[in-house]
Protein backbone atom coordinates (compact mmCIF):
# COMPACT_ATOMS: atom_id res chain seq x y z
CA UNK A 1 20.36 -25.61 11.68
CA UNK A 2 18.99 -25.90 8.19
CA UNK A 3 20.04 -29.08 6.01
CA UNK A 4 19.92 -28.19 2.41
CA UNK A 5 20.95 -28.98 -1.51
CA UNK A 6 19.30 -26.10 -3.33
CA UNK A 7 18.25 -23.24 -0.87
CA UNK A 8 19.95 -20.05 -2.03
CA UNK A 9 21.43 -21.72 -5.34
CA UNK A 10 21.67 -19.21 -8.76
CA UNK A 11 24.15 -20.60 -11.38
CA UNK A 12 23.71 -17.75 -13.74
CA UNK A 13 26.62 -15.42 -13.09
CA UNK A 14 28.77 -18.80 -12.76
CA UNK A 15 27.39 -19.84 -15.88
CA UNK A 16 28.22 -16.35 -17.51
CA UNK A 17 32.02 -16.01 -16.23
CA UNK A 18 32.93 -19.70 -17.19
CA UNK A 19 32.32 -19.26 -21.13
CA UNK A 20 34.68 -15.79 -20.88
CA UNK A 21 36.92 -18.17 -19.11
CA UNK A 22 36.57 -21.28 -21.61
CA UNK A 23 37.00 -18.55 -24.66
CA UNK A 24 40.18 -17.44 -23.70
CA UNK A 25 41.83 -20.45 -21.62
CA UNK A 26 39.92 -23.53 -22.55
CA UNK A 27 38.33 -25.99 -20.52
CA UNK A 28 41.20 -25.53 -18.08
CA UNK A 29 40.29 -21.71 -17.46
CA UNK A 30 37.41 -23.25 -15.21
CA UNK A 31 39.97 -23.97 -13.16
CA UNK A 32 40.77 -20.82 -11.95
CA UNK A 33 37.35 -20.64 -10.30
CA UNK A 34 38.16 -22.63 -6.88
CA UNK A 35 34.78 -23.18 -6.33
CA UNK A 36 32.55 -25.60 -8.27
CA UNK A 37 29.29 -24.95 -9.47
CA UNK A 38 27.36 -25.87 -6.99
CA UNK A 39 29.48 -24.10 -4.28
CA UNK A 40 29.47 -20.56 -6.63
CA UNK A 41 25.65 -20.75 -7.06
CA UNK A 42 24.79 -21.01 -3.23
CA UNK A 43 27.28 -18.33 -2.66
CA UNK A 44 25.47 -15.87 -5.34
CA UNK A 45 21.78 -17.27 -4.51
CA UNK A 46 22.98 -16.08 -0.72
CA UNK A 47 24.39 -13.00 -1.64
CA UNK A 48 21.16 -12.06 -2.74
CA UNK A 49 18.88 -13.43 -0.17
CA UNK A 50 21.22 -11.03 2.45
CA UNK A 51 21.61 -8.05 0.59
CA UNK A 52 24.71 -6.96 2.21
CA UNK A 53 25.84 -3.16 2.64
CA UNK A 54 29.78 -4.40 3.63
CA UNK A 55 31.52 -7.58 2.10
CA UNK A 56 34.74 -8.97 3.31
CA UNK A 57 36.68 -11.68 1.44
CA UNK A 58 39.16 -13.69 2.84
CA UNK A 59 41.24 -15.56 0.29
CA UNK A 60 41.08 -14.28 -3.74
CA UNK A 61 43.72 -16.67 -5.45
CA UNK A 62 43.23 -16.39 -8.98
CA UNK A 63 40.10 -13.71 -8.01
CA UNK A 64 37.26 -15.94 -9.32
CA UNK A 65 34.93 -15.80 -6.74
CA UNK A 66 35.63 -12.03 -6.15
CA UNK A 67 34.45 -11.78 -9.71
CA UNK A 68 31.39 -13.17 -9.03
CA UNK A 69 30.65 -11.30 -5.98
CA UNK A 70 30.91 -8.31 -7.92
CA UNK A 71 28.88 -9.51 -10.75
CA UNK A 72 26.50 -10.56 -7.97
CA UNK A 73 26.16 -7.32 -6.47
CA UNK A 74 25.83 -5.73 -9.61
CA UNK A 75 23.36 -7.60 -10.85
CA UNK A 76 21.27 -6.76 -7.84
CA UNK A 77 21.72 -3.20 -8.27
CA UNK A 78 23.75 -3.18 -5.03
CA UNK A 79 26.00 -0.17 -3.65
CA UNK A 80 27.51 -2.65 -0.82
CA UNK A 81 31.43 -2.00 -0.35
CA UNK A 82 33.75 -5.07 -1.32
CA UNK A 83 36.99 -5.90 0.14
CA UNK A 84 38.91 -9.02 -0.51
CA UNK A 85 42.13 -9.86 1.53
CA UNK A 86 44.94 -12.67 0.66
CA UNK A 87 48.39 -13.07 2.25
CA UNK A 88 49.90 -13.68 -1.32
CA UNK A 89 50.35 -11.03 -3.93
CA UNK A 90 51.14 -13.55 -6.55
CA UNK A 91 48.74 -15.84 -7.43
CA UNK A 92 49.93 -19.18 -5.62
CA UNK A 93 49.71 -21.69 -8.17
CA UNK A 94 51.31 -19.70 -10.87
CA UNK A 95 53.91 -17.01 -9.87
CA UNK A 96 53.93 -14.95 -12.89
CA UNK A 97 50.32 -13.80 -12.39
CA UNK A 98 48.86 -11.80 -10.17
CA UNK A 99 46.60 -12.74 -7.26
CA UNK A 100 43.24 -11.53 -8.30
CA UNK A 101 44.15 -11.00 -11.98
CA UNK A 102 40.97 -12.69 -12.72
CA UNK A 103 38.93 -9.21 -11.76
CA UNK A 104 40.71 -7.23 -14.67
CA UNK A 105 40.09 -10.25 -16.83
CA UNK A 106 36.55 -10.33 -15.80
CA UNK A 107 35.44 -7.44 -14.75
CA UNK A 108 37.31 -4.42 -15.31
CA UNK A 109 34.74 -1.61 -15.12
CA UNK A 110 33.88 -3.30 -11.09
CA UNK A 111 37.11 -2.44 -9.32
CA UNK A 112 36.01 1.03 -8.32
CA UNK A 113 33.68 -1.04 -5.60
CA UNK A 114 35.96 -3.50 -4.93
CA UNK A 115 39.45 -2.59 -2.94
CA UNK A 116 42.06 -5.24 -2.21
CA UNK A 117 44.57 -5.45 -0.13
CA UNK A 118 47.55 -7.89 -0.19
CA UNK A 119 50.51 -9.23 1.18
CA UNK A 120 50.06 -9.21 4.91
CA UNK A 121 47.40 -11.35 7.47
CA UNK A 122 44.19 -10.42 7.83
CA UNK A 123 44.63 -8.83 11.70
CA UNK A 124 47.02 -6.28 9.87
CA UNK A 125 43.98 -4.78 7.90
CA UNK A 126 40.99 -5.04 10.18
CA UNK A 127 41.44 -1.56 11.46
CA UNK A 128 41.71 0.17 8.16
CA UNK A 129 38.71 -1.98 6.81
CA UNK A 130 36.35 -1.01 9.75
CA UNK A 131 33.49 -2.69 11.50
CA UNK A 132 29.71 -3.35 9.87
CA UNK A 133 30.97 -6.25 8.10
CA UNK A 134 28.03 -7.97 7.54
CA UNK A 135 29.18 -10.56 4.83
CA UNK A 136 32.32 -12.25 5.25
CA UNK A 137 33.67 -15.24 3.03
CA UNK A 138 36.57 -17.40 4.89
CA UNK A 139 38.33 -19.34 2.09
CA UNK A 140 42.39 -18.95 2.67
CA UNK A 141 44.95 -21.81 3.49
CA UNK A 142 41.81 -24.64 4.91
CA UNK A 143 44.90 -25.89 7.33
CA UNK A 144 44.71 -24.81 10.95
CA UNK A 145 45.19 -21.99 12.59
CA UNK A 146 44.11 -20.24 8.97
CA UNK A 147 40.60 -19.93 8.81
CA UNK A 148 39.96 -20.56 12.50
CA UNK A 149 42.18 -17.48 13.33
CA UNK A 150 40.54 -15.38 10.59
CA UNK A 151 37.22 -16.28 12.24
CA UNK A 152 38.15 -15.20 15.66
CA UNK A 153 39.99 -11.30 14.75
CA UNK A 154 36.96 -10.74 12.57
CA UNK A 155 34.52 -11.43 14.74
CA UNK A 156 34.37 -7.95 16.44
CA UNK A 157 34.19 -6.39 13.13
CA UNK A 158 30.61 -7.94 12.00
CA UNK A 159 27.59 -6.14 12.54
CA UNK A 160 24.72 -8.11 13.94
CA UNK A 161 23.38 -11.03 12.20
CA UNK A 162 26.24 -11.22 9.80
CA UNK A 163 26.20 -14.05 7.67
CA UNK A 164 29.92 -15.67 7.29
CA UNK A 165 30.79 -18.69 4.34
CA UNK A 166 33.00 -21.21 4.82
CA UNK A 167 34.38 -22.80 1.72
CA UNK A 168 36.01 -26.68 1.64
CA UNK A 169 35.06 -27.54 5.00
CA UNK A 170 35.38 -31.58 3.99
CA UNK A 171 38.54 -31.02 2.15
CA UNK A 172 40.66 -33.39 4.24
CA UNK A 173 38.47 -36.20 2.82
CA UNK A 174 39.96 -34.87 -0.76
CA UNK A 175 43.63 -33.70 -0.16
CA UNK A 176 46.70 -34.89 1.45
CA UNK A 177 47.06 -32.61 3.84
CA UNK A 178 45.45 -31.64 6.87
CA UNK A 179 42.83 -29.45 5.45
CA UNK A 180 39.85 -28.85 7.98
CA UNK A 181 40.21 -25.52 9.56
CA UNK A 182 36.83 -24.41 8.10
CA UNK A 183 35.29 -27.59 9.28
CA UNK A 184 36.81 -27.00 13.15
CA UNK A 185 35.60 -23.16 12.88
CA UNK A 186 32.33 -23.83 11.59
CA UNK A 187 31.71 -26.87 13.92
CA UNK A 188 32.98 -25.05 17.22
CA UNK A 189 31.40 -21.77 16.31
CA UNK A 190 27.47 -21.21 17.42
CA UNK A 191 24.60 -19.79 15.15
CA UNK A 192 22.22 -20.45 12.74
CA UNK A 193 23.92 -22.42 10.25
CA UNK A 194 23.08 -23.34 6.65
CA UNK A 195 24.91 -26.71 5.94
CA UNK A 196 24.23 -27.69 2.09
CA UNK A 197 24.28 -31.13 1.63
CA UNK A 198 26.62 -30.83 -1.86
CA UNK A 199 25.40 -33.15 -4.65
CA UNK A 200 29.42 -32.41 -6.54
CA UNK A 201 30.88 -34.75 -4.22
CA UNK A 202 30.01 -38.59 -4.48
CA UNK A 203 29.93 -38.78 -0.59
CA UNK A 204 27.56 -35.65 -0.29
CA UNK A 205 29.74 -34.39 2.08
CA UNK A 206 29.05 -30.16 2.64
CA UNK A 207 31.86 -28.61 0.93
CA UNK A 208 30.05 -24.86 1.50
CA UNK A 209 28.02 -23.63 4.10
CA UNK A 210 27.08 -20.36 6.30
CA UNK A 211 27.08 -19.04 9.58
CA UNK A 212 24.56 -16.19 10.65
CA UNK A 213 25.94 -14.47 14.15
CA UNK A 214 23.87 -14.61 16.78
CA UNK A 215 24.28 -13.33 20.24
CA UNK A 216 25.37 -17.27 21.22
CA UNK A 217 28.26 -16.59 19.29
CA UNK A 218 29.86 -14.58 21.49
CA UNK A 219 28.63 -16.45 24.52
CA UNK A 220 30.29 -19.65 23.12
CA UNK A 221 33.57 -18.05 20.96
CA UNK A 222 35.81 -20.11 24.23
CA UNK A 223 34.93 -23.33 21.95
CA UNK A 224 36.68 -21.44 19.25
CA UNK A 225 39.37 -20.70 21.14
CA UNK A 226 39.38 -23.76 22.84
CA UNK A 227 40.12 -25.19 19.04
CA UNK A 228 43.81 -23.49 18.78
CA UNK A 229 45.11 -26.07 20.71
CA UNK A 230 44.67 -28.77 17.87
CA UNK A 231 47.33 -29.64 15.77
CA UNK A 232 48.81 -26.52 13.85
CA UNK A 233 49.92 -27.02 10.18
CA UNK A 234 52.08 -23.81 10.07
CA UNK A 235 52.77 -20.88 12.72
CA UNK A 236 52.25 -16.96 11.67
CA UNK A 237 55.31 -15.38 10.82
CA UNK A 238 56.13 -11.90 12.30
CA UNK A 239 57.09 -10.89 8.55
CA UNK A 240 53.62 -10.61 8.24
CA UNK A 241 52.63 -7.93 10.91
CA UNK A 242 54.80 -5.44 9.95
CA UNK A 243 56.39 -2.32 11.76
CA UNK A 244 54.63 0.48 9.63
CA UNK A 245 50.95 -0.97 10.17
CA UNK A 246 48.83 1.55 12.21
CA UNK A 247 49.10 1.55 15.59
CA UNK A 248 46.09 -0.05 16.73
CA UNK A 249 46.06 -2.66 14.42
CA UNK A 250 49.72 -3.76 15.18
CA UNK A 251 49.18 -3.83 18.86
CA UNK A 252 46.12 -6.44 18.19
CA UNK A 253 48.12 -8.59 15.53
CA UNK A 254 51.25 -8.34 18.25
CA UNK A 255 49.09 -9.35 21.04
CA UNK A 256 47.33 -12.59 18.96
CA UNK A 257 51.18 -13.20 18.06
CA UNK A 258 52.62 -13.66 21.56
CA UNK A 259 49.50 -15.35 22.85
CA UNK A 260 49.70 -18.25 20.34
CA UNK A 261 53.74 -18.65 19.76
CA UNK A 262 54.94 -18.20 23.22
């Protein structure tokens, strides 16, 4: 386990997609980015340590991180596929605007390497993304089962040594609600983990850190599983595993389904 406050970090690309954001929203358009700084940088500075050839996203929201991953990746000359998943096909804290608008807003002339699908779980896709992940970023709802589920249906689709990111994972010490999933995943799950001790918090407290897959991980995914029986803040609806998704991948988000709600 590696303890750390500036391994990996590059602010650049942050730095360059904040003042098109300030330009044309104000100070507030930073907002729209749901990481800070900090968080953004260790996410590019990574991105580029790995190199990855096949990048899954798991929450987009506004689509400010997915900009940066495909400035990122750009920047390093990189041909790796992007695909970004989110439940919501409205962005969820304004209605009237797409999720991921920020990518047309940002960077137009990246969406041929970048596809994105919305409206449904992650299970429903997994088969039409494919396996090799070997970069995955977990940053959805932060209250269990979210992130914790993501974790587990992904898990056969990474290649070896994948490197996963788990965003927020102190956000119950912020927020009003339950919010720890990525703190239960990352905690239960076993690797080599990166935990950055965040200097934008006043307590310090890792907000974003990584996971790289390791053969233990399998050997010890019964903790992970072991961690659905904590408290649940909200249970899967059916609505989203619908009938027309491809076989195979309806029969695995069925199955998950009437393990967990029966």
């Amino acid at each position: 386990m590696i303890f750390t406050s500036s391994a990996f970090c590059d602010q650049k690309i942050y730095n360059d997609v904040t003042e098109i954001l300030k330009a044309k929203y104000g100070d507030t358009g930073i907002d729209y980015i749901e990481m800070s700084a900090f968080h953004s940088s260790f996410l590019t500075g990574l991105l580029k340590a790995k190199n990855p050839k096949k990048v899954c996203e798991v929450g987009v929201a506004a689509g400010g991180t997915t900009a940066i991953i495909l400035k990122t990746l750009r920047e390093t000359g990189s041909s790796a596929e992007c695909i970004s998943v989110d439940l919501n096909t409205r962005y969820h804290l304004d209605h009237k605007k797409k999720t991921g608008f920020l990518v047309d807003e940002l960077c137009p002339e990246l969406k041929s390497g970048w596809k994105f699908l919305a409206g449904h779980c992650l299970p429903v896709y997994l088969e039409s993304i494919g396996g090799d992940i070997d970069f995955a970023i977990l940053d959805t709802a932060h209250i269990l089962p979210g992130e914790l589920l993501d974790f587990i249906v992904i898990l056969p689709y990474l290649s070896k040594n994948a490197t996963i990111v788990f965003h927020n994972t102190h956000l119950h010490y912020f927020s009003q609600f339950p919010s720890y999933a990525t703190k239960v995943t990352l905690d239960t799950a076993v690797g080599e983990k990166i935990i950055c001790v965040d200097p934008s918090n006043e307590y310090k407290l890792p907000m974003i850190s990584a996971l790289t897959v390791t053969d233990d991980t399998y050997k010890y995914i019964d903790n992970s599983f072991s961690a659905l029986t904590m408290p649940w803040g909200y249970i899967p609806h059916r609505k989203n595993f619908p009938p027309t998704t491809t076989v195979s991948a309806k029969i695995t988000a069925t199955t998950m389904l009437n393990i967990l709600t029966t």
